[in-house]
PDB file of N, CA and C in Angstrom:
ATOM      1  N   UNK A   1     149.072-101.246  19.010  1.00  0.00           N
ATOM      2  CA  UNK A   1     148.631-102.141  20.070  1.00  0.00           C
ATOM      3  C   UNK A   1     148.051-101.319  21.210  1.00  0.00           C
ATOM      4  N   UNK A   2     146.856-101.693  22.144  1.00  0.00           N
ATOM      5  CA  UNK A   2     146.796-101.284  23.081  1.00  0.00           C
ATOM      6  C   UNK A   2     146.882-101.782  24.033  1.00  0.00           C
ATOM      7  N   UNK A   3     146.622-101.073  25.373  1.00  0.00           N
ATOM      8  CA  UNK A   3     146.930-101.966  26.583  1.00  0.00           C
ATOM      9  C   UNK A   3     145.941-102.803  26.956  1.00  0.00           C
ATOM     10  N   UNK A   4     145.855-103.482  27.940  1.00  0.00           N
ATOM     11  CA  UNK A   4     144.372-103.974  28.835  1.00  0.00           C
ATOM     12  C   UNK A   4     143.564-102.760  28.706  1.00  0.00           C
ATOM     13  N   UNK A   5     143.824-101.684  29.233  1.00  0.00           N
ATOM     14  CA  UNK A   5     142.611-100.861  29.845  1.00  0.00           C
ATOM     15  C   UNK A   5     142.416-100.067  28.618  1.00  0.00           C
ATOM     16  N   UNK A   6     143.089-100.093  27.399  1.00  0.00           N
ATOM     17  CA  UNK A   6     142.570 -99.551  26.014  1.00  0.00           C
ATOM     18  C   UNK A   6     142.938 -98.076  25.461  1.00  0.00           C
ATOM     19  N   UNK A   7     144.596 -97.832  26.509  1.00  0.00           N
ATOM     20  CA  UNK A   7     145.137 -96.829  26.158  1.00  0.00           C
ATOM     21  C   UNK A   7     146.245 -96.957  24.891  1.00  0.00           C
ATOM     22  N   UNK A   8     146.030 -96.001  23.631  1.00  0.00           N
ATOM     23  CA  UNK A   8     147.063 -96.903  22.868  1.00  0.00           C
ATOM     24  C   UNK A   8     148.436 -96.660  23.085  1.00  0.00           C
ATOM     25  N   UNK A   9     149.442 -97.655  22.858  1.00  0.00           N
ATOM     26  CA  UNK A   9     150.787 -97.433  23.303  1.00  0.00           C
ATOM     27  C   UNK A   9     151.714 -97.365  22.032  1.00  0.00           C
ATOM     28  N   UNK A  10     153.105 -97.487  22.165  1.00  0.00           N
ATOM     29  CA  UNK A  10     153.867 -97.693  21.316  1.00  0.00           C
ATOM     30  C   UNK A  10     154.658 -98.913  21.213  1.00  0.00           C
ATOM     31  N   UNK A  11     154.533 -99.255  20.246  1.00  0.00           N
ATOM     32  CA  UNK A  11     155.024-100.625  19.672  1.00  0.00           C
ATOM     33  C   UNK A  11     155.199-102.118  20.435  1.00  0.00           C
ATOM     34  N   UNK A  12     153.710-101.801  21.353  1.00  0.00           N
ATOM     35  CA  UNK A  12     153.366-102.487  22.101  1.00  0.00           C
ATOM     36  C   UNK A  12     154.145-102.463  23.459  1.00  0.00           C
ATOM     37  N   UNK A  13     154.907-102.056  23.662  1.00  0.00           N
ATOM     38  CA  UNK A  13     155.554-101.175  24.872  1.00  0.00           C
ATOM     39  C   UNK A  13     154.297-100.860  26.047  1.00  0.00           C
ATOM     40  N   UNK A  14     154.895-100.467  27.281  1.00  0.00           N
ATOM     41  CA  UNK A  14     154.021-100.515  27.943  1.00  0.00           C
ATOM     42  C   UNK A  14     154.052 -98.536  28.015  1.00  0.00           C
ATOM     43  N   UNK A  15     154.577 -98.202  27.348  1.00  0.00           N
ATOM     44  CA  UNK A  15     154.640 -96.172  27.543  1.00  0.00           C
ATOM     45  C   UNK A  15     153.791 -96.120  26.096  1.00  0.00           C
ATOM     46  N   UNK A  16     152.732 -95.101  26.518  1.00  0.00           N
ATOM     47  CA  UNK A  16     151.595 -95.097  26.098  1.00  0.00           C
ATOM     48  C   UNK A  16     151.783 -93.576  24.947  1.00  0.00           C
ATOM     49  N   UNK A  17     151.137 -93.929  24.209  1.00  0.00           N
ATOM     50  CA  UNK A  17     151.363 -92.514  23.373  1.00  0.00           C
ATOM     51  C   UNK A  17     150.969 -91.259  23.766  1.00  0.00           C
ATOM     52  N   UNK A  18     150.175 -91.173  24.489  1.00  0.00           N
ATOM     53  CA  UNK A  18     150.041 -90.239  25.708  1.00  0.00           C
ATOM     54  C   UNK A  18     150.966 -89.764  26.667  1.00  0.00           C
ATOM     55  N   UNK A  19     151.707 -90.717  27.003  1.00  0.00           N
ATOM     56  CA  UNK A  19     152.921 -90.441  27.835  1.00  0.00           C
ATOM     57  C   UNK A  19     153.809 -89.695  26.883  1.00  0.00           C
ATOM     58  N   UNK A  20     154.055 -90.077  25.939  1.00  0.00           N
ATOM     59  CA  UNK A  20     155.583 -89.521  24.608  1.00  0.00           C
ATOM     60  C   UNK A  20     155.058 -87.761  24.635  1.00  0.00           C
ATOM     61  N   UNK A  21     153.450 -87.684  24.466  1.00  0.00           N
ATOM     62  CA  UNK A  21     153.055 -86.577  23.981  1.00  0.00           C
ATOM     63  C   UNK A  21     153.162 -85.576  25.063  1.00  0.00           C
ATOM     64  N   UNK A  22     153.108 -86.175  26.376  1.00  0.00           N
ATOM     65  CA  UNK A  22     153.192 -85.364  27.447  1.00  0.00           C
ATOM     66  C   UNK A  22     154.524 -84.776  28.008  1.00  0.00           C
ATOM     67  N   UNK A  23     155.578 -85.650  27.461  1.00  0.00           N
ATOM     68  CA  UNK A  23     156.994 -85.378  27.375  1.00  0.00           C
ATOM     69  C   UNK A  23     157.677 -84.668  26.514  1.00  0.00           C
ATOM     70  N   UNK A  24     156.663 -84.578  25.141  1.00  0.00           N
ATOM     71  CA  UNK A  24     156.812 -82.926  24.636  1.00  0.00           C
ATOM     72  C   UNK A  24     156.535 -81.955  24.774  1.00  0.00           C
ATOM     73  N   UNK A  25     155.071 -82.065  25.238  1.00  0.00           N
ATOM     74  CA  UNK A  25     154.400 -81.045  25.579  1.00  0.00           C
ATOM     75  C   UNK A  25     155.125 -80.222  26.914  1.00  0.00           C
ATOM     76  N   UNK A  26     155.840 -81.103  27.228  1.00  0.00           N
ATOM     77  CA  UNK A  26     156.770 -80.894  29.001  1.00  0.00           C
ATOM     78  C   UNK A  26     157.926 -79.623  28.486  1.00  0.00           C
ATOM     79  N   UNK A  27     158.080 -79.938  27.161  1.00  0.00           N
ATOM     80  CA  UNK A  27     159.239 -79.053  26.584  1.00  0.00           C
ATOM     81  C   UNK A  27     160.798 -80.278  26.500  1.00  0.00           C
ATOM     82  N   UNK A  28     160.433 -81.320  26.882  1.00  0.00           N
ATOM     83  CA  UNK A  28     161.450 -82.379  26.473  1.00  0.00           C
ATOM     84  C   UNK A  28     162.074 -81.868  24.533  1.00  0.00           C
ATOM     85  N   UNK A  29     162.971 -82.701  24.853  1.00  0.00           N
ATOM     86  CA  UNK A  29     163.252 -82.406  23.679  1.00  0.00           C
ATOM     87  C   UNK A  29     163.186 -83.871  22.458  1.00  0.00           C
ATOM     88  N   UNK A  30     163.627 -84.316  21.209  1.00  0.00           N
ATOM     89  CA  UNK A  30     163.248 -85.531  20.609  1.00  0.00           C
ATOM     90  C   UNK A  30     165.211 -86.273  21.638  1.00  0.00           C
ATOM     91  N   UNK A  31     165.741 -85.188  21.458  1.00  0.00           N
ATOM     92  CA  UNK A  31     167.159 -85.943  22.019  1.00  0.00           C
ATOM     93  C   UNK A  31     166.864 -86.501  23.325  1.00  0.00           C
ATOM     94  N   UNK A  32     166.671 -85.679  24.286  1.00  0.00           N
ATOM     95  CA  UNK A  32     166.615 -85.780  25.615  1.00  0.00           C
ATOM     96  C   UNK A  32     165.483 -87.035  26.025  1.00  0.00           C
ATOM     97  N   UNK A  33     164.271 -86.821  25.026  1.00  0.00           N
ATOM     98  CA  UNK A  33     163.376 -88.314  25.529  1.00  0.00           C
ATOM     99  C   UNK A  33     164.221 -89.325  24.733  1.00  0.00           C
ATOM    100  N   UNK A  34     165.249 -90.046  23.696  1.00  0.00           N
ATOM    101  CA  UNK A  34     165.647 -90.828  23.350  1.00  0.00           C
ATOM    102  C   UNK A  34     166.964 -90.772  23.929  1.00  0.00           C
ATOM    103  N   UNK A  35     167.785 -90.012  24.710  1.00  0.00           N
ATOM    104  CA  UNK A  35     168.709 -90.475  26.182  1.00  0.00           C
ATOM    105  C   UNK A  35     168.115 -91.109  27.126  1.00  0.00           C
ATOM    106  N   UNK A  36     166.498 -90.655  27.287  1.00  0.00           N
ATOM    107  CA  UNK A  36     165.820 -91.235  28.590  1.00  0.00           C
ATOM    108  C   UNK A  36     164.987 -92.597  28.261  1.00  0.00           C
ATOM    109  N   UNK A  37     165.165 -93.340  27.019  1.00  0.00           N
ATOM    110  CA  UNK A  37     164.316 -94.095  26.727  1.00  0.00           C
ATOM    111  C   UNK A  37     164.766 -94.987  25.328  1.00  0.00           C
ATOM    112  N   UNK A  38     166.635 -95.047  25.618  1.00  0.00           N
ATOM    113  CA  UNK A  38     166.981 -95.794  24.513  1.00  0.00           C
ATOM    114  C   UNK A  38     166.995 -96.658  23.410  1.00  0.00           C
ATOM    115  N   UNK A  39     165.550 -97.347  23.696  1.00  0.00           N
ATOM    116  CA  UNK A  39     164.412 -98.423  23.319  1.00  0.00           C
ATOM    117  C   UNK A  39     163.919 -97.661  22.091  1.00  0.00           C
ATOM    118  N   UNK A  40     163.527 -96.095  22.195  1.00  0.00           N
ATOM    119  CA  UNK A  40     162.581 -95.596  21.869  1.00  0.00           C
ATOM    120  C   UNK A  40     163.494 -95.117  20.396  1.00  0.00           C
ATOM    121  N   UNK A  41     162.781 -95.047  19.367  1.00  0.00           N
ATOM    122  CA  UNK A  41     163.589 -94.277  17.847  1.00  0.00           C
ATOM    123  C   UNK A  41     162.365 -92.828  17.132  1.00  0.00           C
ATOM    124  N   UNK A  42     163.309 -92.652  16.794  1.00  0.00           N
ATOM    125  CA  UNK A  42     162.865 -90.987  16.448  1.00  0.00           C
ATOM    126  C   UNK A  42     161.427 -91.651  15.402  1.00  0.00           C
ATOM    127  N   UNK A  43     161.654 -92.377  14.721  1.00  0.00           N
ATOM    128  CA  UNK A  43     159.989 -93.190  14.245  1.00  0.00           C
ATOM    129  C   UNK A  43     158.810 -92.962  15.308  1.00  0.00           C
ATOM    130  N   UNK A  44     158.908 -93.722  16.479  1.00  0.00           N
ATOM    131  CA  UNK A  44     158.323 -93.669  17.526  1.00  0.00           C
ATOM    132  C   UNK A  44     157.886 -92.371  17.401  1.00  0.00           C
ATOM    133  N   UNK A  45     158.664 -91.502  18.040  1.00  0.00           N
ATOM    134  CA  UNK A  45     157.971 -90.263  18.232  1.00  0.00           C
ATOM    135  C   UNK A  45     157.048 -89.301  17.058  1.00  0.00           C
ATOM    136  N   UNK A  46     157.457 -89.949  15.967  1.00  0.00           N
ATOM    137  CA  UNK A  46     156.829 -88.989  14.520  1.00  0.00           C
ATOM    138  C   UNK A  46     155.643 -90.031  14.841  1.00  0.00           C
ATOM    139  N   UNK A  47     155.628 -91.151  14.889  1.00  0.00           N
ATOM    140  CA  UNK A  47     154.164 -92.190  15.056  1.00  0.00           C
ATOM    141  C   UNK A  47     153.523 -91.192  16.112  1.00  0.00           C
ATOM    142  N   UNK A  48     153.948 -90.938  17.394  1.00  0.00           N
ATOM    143  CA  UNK A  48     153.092 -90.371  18.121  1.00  0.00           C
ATOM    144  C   UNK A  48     152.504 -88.814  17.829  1.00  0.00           C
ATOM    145  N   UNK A  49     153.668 -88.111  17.280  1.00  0.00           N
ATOM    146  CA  UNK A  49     152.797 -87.013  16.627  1.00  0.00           C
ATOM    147  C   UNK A  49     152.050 -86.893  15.812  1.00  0.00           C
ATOM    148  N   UNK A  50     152.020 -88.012  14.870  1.00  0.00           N
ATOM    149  CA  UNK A  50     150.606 -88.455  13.508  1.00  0.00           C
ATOM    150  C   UNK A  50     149.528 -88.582  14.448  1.00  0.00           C
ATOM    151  N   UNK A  51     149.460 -89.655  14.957  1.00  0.00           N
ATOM    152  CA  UNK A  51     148.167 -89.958  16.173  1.00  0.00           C
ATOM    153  C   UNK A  51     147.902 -88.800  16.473  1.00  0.00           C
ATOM    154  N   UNK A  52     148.478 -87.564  17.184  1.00  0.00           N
ATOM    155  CA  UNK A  52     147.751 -86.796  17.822  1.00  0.00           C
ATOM    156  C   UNK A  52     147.470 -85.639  16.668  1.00  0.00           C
ATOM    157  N   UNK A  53     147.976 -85.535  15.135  1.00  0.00           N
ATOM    158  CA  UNK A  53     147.688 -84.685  14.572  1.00  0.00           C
ATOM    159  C   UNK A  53     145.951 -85.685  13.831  1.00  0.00           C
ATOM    160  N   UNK A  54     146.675 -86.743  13.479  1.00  0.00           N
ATOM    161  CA  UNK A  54     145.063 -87.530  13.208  1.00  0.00           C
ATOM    162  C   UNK A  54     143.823 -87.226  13.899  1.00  0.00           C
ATOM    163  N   UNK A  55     144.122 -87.334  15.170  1.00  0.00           N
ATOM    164  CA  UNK A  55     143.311 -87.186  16.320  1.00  0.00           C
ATOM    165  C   UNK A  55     142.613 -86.022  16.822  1.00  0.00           C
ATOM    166  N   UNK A  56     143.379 -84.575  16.170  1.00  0.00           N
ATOM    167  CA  UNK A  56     143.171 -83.484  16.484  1.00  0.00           C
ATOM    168  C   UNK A  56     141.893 -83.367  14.958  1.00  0.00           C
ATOM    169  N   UNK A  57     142.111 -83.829  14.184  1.00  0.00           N
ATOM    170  CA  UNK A  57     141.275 -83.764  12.569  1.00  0.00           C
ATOM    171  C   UNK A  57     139.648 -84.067  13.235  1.00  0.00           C
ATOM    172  N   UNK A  58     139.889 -85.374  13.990  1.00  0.00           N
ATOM    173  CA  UNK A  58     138.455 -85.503  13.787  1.00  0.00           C
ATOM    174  C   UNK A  58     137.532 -84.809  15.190  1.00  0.00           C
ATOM    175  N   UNK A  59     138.577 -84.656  15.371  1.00  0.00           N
ATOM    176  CA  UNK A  59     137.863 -83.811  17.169  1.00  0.00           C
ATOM    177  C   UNK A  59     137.068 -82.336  16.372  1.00  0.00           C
ATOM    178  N   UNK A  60     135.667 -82.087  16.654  1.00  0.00           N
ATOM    179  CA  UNK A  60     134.635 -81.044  16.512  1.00  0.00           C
ATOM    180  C   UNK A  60     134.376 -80.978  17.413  1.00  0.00           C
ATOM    181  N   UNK A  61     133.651 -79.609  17.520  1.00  0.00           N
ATOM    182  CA  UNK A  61     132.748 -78.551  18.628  1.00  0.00           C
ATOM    183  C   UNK A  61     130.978 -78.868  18.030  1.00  0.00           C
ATOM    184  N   UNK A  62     130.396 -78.815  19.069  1.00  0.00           N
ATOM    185  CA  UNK A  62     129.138 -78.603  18.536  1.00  0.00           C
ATOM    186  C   UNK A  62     128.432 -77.905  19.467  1.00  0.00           C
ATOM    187  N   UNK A  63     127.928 -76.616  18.511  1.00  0.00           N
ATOM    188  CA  UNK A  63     127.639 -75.147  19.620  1.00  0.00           C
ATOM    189  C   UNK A  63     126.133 -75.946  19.624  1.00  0.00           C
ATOM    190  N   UNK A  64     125.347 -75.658  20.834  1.00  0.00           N
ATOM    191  CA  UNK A  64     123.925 -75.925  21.347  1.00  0.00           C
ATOM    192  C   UNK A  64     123.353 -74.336  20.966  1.00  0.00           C
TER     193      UNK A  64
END
Protein backbone atom coordinates (compact mmCIF):
# COMPACT_ATOMS: atom_id res chain seq x y z
CA UNK A 1 0.00 0.00 0.00
CA UNK A 2 1.03 3.46 -0.35
CA UNK A 3 0.41 6.61 1.22
CA UNK A 4 -1.38 9.82 -0.26
CA UNK A 5 1.86 11.33 -1.26
CA UNK A 6 3.10 7.81 -2.84
CA UNK A 7 5.65 6.74 -0.31
CA UNK A 8 5.38 2.96 0.04
CA UNK A 9 4.61 1.81 3.57
CA UNK A 10 4.11 -1.27 5.50
CA UNK A 11 1.08 -3.11 5.70
CA UNK A 12 -0.63 -0.13 5.12
CA UNK A 13 0.59 1.40 8.34
CA UNK A 14 1.41 4.80 8.29
CA UNK A 15 5.69 3.98 8.91
CA UNK A 16 6.94 3.90 5.60
CA UNK A 17 9.48 1.41 4.38
CA UNK A 18 11.88 3.98 4.29
CA UNK A 19 11.53 4.71 7.78
CA UNK A 20 12.21 0.62 8.88
CA UNK A 21 15.30 0.98 6.48
CA UNK A 22 16.57 4.01 8.13
CA UNK A 23 16.30 2.35 11.54
CA UNK A 24 18.70 -0.17 10.35
CA UNK A 25 20.76 1.62 8.66
CA UNK A 26 20.82 3.72 12.26
CA UNK A 27 22.44 0.41 13.58
CA UNK A 28 18.97 -0.47 15.35
CA UNK A 29 18.77 -3.76 15.80
CA UNK A 30 15.60 -6.40 14.34
CA UNK A 31 14.95 -6.74 18.45
CA UNK A 32 15.22 -3.26 19.49
CA UNK A 33 12.90 -1.87 16.38
CA UNK A 34 10.20 -4.68 17.39
CA UNK A 35 10.40 -3.41 21.37
CA UNK A 36 9.88 0.02 19.73
CA UNK A 37 7.10 -0.91 17.43
CA UNK A 38 5.18 -3.96 18.82
CA UNK A 39 2.71 -3.85 15.85
CA UNK A 40 5.63 -4.52 13.73
CA UNK A 41 6.80 -8.65 13.02
CA UNK A 42 10.10 -9.76 11.95
CA UNK A 43 8.06 -10.45 8.30
CA UNK A 44 7.75 -6.76 8.15
CA UNK A 45 11.19 -6.12 8.31
CA UNK A 46 12.46 -9.07 5.78
CA UNK A 47 9.46 -7.32 3.42
CA UNK A 48 11.40 -4.17 3.84
CA UNK A 49 14.75 -5.56 3.12
CA UNK A 50 13.40 -7.40 -0.25
CA UNK A 51 12.11 -3.89 -1.42
CA UNK A 52 15.32 -2.36 -0.93
CA UNK A 53 17.37 -5.38 -2.25
CA UNK A 54 14.69 -5.39 -5.35
CA UNK A 55 15.21 -1.85 -5.60
CA UNK A 56 18.91 -1.81 -5.46
CA UNK A 57 18.69 -4.55 -8.85
CA UNK A 58 17.16 -2.18 -10.98
CA UNK A 59 18.96 1.06 -10.00
CA UNK A 60 21.92 1.69 -13.05
CA UNK A 61 24.57 4.29 -13.73
CA UNK A 62 24.76 5.72 -17.04
CA UNK A 63 28.33 7.18 -17.76
CA UNK A 64 27.84 10.34 -20.43
Amino acid sequence: MRLPYGKPCIRGMLMTIYDMLEYLASGMSEKEILEDFPYLTHEDIAVCLAFAADREKSLFVVQS
